[in-house]
Protein backbone atom coordinates (compact mmCIF):
# COMPACT_ATOMS: atom_id res chain seq x y z
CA UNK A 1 -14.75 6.52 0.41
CA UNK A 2 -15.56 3.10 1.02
CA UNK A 3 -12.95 1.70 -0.71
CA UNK A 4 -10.52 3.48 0.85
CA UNK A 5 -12.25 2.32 4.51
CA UNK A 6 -11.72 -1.28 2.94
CA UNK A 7 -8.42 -0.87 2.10
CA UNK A 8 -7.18 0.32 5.27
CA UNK A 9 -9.01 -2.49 6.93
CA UNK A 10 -7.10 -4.54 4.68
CA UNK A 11 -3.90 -3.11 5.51
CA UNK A 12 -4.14 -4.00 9.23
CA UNK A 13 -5.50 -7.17 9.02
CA UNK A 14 -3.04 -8.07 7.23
CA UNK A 15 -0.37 -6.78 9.47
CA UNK A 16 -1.46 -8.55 12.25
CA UNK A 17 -1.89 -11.77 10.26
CA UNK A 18 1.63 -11.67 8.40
CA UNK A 19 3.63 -9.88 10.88
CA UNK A 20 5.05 -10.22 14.47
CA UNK A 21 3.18 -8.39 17.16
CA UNK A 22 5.42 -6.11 18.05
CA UNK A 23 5.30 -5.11 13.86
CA UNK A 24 1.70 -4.77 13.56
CA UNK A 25 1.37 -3.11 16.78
CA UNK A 26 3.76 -0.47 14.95
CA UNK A 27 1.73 -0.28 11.71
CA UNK A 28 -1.22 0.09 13.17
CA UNK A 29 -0.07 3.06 15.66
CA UNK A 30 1.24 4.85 12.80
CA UNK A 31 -1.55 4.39 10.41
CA UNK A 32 -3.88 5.87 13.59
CA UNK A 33 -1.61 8.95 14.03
CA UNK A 34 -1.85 9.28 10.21
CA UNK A 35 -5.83 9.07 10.53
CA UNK A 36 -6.11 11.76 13.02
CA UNK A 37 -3.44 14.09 11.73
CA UNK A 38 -5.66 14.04 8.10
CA UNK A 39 -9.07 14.45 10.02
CA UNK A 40 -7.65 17.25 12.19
CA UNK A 41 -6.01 18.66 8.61
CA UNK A 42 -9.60 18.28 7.22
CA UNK A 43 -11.48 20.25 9.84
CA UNK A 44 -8.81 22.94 9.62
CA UNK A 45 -9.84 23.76 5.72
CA UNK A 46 -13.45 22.99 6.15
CA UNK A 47 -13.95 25.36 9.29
CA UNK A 48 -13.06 28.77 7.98
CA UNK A 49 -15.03 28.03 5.01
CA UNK A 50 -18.36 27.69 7.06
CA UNK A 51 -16.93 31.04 9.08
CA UNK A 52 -16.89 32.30 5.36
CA UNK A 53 -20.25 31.07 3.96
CA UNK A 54 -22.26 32.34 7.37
């Protein structure tokens, strides 16, 4: 887990360091939407399951 936190972190930085603004500002919108669409994707399997298990 944390080396997955690290690598995204590692992603962006580097998109702001080797790109121009406008680019990392891009990258780092998209990896956001792609952050909340898998947490919103992970609540949606988890939930019934506790619905289940009560």
């Amino acid at each position: 887990m944390f080396s997955f936190l690290r690598f995204l972190k590692h992603i962006t930085l580097s998109a702001w360091k080797n790109a121009t603004p406008i680019q990392a500002a891009l990258i780092t919108a998209i990896l956001l939407v792609i952050i909340i669409i898998l947490i919103i994707s992970v609540v949606q399997v988890i939930v019934p399951f506790t619905y289940i298990a009560i």
